[in-house]
C-alpha atoms as a PDB file:
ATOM      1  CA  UNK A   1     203.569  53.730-164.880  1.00  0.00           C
ATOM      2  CA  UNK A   2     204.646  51.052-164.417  1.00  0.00           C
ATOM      3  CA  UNK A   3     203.369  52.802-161.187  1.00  0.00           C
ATOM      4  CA  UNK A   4     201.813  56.245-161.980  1.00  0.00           C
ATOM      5  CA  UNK A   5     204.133  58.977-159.351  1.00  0.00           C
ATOM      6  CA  UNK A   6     202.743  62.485-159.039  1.00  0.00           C
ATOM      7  CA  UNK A   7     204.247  63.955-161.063  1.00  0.00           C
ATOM      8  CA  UNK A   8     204.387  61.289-164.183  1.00  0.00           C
ATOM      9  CA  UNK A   9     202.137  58.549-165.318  1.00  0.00           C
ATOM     10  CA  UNK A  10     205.057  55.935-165.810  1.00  0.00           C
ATOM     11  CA  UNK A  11     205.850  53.486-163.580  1.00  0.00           C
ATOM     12  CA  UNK A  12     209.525  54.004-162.044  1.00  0.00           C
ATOM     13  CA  UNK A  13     210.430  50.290-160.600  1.00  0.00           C
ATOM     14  CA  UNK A  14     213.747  49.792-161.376  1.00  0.00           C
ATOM     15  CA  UNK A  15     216.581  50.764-160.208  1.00  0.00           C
ATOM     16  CA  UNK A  16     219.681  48.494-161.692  1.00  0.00           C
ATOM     17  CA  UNK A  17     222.574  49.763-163.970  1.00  0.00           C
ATOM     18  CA  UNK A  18     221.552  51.135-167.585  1.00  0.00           C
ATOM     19  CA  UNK A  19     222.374  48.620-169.989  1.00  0.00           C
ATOM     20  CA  UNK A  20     224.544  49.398-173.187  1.00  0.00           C
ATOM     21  CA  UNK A  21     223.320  52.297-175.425  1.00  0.00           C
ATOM     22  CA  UNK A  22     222.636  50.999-179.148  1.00  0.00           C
ATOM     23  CA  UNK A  23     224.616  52.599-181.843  1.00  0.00           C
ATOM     24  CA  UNK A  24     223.242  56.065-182.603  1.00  0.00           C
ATOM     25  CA  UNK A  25     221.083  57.038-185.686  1.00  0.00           C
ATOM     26  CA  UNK A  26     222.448  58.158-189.194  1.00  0.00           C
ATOM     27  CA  UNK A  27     221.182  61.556-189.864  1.00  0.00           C
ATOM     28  CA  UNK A  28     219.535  61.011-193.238  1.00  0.00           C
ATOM     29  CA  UNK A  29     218.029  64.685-194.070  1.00  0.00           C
ATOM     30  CA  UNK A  30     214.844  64.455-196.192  1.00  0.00           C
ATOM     31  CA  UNK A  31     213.782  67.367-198.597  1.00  0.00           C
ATOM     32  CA  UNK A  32     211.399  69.789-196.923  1.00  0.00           C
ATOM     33  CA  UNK A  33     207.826  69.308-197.502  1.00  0.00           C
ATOM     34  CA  UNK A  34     205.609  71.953-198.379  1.00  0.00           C
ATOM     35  CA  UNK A  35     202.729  70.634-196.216  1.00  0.00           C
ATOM     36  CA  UNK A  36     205.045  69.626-193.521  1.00  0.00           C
ATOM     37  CA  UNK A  37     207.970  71.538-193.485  1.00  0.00           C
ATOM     38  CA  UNK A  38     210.747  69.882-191.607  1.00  0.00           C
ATOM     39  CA  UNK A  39     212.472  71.280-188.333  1.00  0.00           C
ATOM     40  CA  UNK A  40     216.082  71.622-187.967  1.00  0.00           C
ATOM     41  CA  UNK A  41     217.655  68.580-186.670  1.00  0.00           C
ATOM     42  CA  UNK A  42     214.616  66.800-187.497  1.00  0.00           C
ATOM     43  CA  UNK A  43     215.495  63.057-189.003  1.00  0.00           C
ATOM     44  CA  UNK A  44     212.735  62.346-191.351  1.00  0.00           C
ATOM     45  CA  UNK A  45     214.678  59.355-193.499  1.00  0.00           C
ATOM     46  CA  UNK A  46     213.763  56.941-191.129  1.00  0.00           C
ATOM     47  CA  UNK A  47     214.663  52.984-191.996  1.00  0.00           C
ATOM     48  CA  UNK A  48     213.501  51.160-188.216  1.00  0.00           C
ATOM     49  CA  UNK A  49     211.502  52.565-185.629  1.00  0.00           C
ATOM     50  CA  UNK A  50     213.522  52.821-182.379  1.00  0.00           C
ATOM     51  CA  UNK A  51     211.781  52.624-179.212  1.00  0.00           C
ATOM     52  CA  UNK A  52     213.054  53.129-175.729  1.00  0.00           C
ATOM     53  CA  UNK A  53     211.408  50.468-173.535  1.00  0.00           C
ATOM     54  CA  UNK A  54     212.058  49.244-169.962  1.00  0.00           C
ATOM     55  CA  UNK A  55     213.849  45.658-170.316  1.00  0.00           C
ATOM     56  CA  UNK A  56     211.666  43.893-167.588  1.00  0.00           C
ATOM     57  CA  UNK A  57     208.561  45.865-166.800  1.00  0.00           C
ATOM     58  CA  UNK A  58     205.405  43.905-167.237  1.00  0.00           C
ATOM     59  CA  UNK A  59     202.963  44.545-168.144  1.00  0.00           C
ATOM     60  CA  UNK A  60     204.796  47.109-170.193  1.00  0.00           C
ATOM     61  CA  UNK A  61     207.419  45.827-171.734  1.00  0.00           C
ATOM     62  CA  UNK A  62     210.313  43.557-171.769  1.00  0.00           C
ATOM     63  CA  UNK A  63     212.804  42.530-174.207  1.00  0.00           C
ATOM     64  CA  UNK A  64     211.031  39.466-174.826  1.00  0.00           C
ATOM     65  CA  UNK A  65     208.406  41.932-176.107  1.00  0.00           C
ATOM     66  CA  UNK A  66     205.321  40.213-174.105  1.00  0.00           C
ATOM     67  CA  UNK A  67     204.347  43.458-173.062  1.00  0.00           C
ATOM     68  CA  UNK A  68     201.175  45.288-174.291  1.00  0.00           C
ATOM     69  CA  UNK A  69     203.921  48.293-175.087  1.00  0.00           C
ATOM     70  CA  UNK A  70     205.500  46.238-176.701  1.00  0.00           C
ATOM     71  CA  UNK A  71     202.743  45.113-178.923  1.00  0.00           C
ATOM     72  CA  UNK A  72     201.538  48.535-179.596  1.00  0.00           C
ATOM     73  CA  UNK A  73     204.760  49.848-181.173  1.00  0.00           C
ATOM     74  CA  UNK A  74     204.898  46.888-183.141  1.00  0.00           C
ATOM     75  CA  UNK A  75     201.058  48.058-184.587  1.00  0.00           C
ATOM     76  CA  UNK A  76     202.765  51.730-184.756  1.00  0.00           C
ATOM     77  CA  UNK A  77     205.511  50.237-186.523  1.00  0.00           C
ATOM     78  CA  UNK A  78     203.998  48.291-189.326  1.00  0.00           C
ATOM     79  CA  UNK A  79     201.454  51.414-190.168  1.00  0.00           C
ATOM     80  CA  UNK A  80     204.809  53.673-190.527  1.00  0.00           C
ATOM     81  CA  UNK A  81     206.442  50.552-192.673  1.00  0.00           C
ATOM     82  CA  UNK A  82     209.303  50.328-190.115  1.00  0.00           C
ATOM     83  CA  UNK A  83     210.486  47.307-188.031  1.00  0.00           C
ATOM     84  CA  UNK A  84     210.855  47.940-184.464  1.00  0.00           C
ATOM     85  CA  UNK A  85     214.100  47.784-182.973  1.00  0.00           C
ATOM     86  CA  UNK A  86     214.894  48.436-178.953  1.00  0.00           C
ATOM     87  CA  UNK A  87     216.747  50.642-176.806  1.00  0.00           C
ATOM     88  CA  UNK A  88     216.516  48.914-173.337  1.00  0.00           C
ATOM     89  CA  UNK A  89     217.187  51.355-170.840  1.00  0.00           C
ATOM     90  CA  UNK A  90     216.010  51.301-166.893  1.00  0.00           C
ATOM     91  CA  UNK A  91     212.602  53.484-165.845  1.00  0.00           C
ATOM     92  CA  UNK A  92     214.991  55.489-163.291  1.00  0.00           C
ATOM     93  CA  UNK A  93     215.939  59.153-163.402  1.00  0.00           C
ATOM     94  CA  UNK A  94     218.087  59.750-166.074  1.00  0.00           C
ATOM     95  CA  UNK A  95     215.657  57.667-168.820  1.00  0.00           C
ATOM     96  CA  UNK A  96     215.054  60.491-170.944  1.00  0.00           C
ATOM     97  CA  UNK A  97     218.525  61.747-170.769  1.00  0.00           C
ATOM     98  CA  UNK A  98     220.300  58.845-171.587  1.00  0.00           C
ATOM     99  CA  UNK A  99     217.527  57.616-174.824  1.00  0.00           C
ATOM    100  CA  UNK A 100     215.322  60.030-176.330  1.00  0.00           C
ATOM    101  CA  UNK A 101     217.701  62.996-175.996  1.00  0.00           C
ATOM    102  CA  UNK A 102     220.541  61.510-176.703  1.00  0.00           C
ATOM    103  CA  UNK A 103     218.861  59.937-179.758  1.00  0.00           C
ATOM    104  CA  UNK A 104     219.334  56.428-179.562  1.00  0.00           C
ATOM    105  CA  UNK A 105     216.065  56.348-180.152  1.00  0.00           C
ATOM    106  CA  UNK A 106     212.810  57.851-181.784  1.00  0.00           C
ATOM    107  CA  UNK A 107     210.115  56.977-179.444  1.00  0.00           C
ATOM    108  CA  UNK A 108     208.845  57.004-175.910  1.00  0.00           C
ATOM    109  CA  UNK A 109     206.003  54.972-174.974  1.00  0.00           C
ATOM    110  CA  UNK A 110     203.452  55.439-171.989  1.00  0.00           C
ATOM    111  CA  UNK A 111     203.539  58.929-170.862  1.00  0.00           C
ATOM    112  CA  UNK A 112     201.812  61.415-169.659  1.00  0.00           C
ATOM    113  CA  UNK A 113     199.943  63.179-172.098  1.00  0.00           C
ATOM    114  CA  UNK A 114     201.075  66.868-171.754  1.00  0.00           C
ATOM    115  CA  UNK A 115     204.346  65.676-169.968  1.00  0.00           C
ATOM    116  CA  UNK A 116     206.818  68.546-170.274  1.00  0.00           C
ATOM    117  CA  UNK A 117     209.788  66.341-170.625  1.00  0.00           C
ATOM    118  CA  UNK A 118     208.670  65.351-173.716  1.00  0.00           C
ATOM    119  CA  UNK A 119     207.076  66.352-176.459  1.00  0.00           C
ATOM    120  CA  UNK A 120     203.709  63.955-176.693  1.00  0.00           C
ATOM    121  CA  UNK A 121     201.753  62.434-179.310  1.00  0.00           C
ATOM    122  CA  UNK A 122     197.925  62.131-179.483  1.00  0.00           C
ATOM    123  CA  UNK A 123     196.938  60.237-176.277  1.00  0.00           C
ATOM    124  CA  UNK A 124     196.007  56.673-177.304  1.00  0.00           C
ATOM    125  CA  UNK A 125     194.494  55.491-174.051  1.00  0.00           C
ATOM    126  CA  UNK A 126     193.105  57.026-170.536  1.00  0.00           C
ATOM    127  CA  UNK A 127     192.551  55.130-167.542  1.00  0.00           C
ATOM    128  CA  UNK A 128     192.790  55.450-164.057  1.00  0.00           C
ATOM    129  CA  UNK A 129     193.964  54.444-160.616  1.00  0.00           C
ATOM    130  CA  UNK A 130     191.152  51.589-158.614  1.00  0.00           C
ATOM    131  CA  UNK A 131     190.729  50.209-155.625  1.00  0.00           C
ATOM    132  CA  UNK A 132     191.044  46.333-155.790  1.00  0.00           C
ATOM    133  CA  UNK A 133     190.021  43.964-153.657  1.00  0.00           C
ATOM    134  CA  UNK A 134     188.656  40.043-153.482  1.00  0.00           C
ATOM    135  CA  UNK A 135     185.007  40.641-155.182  1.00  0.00           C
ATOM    136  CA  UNK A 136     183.412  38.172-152.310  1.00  0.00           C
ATOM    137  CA  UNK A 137     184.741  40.876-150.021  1.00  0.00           C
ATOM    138  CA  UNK A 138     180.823  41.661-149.467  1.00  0.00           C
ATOM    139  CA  UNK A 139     181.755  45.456-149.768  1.00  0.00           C
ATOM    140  CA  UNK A 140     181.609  47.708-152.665  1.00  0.00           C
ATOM    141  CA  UNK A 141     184.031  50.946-152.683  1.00  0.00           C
ATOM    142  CA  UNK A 142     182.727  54.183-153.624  1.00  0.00           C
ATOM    143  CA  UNK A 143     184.740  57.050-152.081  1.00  0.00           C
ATOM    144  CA  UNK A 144     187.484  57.790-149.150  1.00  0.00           C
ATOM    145  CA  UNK A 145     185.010  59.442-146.943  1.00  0.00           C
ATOM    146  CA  UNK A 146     183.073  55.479-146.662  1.00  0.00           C
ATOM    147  CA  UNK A 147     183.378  55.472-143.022  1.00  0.00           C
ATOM    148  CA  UNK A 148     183.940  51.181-142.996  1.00  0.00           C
ATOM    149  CA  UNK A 149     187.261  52.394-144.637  1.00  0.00           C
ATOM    150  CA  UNK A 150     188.131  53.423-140.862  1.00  0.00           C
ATOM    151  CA  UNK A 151     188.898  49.411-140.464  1.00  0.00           C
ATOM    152  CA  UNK A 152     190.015  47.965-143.671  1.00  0.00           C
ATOM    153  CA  UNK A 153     194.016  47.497-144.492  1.00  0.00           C
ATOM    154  CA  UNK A 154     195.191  49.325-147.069  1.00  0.00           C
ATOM    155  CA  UNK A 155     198.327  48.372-149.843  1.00  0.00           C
ATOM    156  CA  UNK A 156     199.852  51.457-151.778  1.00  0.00           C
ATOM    157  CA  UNK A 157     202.821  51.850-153.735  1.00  0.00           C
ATOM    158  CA  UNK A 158     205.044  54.999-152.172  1.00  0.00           C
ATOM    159  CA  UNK A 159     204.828  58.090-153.555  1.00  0.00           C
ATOM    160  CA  UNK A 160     202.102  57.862-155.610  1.00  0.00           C
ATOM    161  CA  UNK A 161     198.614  59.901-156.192  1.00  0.00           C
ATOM    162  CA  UNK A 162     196.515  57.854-153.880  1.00  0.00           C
ATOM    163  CA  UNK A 163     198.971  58.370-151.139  1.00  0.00           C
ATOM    164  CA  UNK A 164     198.139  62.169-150.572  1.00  0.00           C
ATOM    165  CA  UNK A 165     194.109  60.959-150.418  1.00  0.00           C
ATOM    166  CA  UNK A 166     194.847  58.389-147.735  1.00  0.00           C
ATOM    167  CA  UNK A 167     196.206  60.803-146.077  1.00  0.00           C
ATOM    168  CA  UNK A 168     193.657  63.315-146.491  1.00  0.00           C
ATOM    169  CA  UNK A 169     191.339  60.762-145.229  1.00  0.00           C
ATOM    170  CA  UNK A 170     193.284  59.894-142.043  1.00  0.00           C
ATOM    171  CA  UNK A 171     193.872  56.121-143.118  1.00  0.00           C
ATOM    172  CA  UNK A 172     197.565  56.364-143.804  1.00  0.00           C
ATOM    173  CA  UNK A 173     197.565  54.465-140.172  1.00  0.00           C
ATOM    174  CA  UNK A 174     196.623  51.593-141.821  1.00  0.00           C
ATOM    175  CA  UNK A 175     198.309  51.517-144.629  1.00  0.00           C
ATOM    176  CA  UNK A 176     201.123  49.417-145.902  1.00  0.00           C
ATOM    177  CA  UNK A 177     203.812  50.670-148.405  1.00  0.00           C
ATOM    178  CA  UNK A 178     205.420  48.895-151.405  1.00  0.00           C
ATOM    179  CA  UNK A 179     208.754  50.261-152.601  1.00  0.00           C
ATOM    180  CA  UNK A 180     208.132  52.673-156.025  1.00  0.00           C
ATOM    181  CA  UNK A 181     211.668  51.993-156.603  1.00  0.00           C
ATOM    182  CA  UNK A 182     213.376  48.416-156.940  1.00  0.00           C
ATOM    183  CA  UNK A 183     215.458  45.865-159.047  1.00  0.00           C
ATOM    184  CA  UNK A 184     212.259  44.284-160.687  1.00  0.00           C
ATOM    185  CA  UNK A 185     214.572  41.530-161.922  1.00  0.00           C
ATOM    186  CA  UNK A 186     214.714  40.072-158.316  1.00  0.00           C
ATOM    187  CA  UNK A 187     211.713  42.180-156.984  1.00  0.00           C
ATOM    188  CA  UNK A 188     207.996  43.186-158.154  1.00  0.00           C
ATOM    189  CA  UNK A 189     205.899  45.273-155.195  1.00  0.00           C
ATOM    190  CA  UNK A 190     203.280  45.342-156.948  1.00  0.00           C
ATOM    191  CA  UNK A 191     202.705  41.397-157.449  1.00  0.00           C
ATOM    192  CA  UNK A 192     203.079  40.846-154.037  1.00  0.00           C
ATOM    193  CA  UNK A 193     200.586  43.739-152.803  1.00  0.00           C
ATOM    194  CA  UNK A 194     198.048  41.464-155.426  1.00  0.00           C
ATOM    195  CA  UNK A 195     199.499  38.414-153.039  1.00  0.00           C
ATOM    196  CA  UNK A 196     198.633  39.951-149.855  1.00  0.00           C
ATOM    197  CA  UNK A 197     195.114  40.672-151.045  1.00  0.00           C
ATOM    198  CA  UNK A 198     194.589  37.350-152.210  1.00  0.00           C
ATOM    199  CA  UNK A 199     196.045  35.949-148.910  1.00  0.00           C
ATOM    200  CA  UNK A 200     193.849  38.180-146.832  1.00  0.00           C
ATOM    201  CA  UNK A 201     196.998  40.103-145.926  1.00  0.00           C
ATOM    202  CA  UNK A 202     195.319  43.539-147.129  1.00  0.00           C
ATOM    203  CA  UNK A 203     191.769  44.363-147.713  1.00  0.00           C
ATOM    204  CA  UNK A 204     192.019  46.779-150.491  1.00  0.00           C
ATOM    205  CA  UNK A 205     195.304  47.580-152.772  1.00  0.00           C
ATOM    206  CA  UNK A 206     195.598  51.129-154.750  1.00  0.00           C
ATOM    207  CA  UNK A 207     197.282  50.353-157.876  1.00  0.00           C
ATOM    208  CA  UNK A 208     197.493  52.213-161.366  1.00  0.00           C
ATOM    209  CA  UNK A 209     195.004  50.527-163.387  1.00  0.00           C
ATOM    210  CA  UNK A 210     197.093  48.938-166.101  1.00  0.00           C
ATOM    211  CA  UNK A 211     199.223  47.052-163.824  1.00  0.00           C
ATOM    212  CA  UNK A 212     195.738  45.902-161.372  1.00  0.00           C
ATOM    213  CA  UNK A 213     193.939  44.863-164.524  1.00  0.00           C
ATOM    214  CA  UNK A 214     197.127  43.043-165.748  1.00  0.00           C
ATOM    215  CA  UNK A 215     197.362  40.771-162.167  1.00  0.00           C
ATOM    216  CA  UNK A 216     193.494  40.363-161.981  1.00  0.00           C
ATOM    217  CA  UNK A 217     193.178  38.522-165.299  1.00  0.00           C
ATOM    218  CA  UNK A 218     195.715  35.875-163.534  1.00  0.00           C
ATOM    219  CA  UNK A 219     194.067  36.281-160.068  1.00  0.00           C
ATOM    220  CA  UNK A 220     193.472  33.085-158.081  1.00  0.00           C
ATOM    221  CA  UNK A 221     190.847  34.693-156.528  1.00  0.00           C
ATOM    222  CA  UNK A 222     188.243  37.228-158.774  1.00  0.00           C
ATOM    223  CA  UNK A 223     189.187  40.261-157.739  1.00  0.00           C
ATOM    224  CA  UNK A 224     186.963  44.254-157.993  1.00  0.00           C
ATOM    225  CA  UNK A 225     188.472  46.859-159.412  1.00  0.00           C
ATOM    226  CA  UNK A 226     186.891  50.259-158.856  1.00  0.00           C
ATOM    227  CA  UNK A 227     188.139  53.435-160.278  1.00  0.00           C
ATOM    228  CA  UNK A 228     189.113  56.185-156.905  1.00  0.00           C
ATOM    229  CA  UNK A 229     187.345  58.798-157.539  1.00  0.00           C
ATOM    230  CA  UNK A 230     189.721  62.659-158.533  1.00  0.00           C
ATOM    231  CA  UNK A 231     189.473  64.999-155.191  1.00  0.00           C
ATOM    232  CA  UNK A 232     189.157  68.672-155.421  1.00  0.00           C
ATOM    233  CA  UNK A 233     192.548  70.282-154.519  1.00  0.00           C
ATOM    234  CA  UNK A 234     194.092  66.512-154.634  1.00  0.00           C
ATOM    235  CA  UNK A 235     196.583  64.991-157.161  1.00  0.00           C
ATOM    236  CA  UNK A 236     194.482  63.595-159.966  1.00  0.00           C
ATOM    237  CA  UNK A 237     193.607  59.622-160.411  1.00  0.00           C
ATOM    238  CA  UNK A 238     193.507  59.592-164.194  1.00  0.00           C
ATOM    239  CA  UNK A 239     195.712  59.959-166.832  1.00  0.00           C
ATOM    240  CA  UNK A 240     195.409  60.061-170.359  1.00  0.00           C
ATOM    241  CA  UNK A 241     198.644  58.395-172.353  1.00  0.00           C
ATOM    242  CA  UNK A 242     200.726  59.051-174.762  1.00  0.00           C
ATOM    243  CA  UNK A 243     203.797  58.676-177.168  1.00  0.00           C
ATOM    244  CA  UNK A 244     207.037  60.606-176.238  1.00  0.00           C
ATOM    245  CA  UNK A 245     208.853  62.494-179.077  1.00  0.00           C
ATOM    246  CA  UNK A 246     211.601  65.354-179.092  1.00  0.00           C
ATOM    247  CA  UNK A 247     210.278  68.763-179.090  1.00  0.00           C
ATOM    248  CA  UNK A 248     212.203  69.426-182.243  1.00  0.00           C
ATOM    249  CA  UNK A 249     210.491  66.779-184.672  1.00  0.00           C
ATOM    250  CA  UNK A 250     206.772  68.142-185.550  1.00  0.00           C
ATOM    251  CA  UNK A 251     206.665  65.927-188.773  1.00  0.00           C
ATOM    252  CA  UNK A 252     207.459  62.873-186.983  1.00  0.00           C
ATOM    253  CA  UNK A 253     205.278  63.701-184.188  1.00  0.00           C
ATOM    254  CA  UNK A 254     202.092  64.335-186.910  1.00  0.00           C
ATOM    255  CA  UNK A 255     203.453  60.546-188.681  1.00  0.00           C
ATOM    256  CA  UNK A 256     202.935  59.020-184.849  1.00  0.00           C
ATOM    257  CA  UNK A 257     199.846  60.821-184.836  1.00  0.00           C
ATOM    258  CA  UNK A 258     198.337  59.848-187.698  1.00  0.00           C
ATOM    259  CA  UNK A 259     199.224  56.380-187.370  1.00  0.00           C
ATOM    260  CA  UNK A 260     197.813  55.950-183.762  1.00  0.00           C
ATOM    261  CA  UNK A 261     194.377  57.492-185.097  1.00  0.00           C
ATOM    262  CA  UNK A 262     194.321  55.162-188.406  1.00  0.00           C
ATOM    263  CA  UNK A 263     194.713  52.022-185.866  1.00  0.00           C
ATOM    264  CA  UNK A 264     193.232  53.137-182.975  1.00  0.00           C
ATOM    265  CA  UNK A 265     190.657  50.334-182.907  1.00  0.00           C
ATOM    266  CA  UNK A 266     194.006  47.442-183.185  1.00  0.00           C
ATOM    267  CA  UNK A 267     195.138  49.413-179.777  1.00  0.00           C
ATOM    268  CA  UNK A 268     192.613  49.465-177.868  1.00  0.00           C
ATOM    269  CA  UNK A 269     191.655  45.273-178.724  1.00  0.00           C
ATOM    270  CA  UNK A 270     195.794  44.959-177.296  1.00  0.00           C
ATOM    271  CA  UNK A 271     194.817  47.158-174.430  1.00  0.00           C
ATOM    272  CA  UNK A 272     191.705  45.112-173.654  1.00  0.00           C
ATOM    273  CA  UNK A 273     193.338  41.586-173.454  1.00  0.00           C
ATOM    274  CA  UNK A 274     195.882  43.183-171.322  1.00  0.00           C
ATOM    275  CA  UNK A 275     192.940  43.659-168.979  1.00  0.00           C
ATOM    276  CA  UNK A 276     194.171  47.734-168.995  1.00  0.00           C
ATOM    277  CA  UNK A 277     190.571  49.756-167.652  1.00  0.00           C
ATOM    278  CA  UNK A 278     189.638  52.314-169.983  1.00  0.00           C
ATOM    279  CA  UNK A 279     187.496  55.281-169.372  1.00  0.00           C
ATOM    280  CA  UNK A 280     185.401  57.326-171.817  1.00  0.00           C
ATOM    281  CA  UNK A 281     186.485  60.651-172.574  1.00  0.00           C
ATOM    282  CA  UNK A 282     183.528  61.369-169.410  1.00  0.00           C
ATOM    283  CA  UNK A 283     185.740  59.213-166.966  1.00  0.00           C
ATOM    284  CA  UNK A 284     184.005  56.562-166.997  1.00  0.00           C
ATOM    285  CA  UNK A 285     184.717  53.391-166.969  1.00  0.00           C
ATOM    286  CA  UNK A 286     184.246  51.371-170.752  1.00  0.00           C
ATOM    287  CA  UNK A 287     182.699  48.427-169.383  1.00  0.00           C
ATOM    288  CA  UNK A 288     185.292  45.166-168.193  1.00  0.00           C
ATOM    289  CA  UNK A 289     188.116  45.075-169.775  1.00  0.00           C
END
């Protein structure tokens, strides 16, 4: 999310001290529009786009800006005729609190679309959580109910939607868990759940897909990923995503809206040579990334 939990799609890995809040907006009130009219509170005047972001949470974002986040508001940005500026704040509870709502800044990115935290923008991806594993493996994963499963070593990331179908499945047993929660400037579970596959630690890791495709572009070893399959009655496996605005700004909301539909084809190339998995609007997979 960014490890996707069950109950959002971003990933919640750190868990070090917020750093410094920027200086809050001016409130520069536009004249109502007659197409759009404005809602109260709503800042229309804008002069930078603010983004909250995650300072060290590739592939996200950092404040280097080398993540595919990162690149995407800057797209957002130059459509709007704004330059981006960042509020670094921690993925930990408390992140919308202490950023969007206490407007320090004007955007959200990667969340669940239909999050009711937030208010969300058009989705501008959907992708999925996969099964990864060395592609010489001589095995190809389908489903949970694959009885060879019985056998093979599992990596998950704790408290997360494949979780609940390992257990389902009776192969929690053999299952080990990386930390949702950590300092990712000293730590990264995720990167070394990718190790232990590549050192024959684990046979198959369940990772969001953003994050797998991210460490299998890098992979010494080529490495499957498979999309796991939704269960009835079991937390879902794929997400579309989306912007995060306040409920209180519909003109700003249809402005992010419009702008993510006008350069729709720029985000997807940035989500591609991130090596994010994409599925139709079917749930299928769009091909490699």
């Amino acid at each position: 999310m960014r490890v996707c939990s069950n109950r959002s799609v971003r990933l919640v890995l750190t868990t070090f001290a917020a750093c410094a809040l920027l200086v809050a907006l001016t409130v520069a009130v536009g004249r109502l529009s007659p197409a759009h009219p404005q809602a109260p509170g709503e800042i229309l005047d804008r002069t930078e786009l603010h983004v909250c972001a995650d300072p060290n949470n590739l592939p996200f974002s950092n404040e280097k800006g080398e993540g595919f986040e990162n690149k995407i508001a800057k797209v957002v940005g130059d459509e709007l005729g704004l330059p981006v500026r960042y509020v670094f704040f921690p993925q930990v509870v408390g992140f919308v609190r202490n950023t969007l709502r206490a407007r320090t800044c004007d955007i959200i990115m990667g969340t669940a679309a239909g999050d009711d935290i937030v208010q969300t923008t058009s989705p501008y991806y959907y992708s999925t959580y996969v099964a990864v594993y060395l592609r010489d493996k001589g095995f190809e994963f389908t489903d949970f109910s694959d009885p060879k499963l019985k056998s093979m070593r599992f990596g998950i990331v704790s408290e997360t939607p494949t979780s609940d179908l390992l257990i389902r499945h009776d192969l929690m047993e053999n299952a080990k868990s990386y930390a949702l929660m950590v300092d990712t400037r000293f730590e990264s579970p995720t990167y070394e759940m990718v190790d232990d596959l590549e050192n024959g630690r684990l046979d198959i890791g369940l990772l969001w897909g953003p994050i797998a495709g991210y460490y299998a572009k890098d992979a010494k070893q080529p490495l499957a990923m498979i999309p796991v399959p939704n269960e009835e009655g079991a937390p879902r496996m794929d997400y579309h995503i989306a912007m995060g605005v306040r409920n209180n700004e519909p003109e700003w909301r249809r402005r992010i809206n419009a702008a993510i539909a006008k350069r729709h084809s720029e985000v997807t190339a940035i989500l591609r040579d991130y090596g994010v998995p994409l599925l139709d609007e079917r749930g299928r997979l769009m091909g490699a990334p």
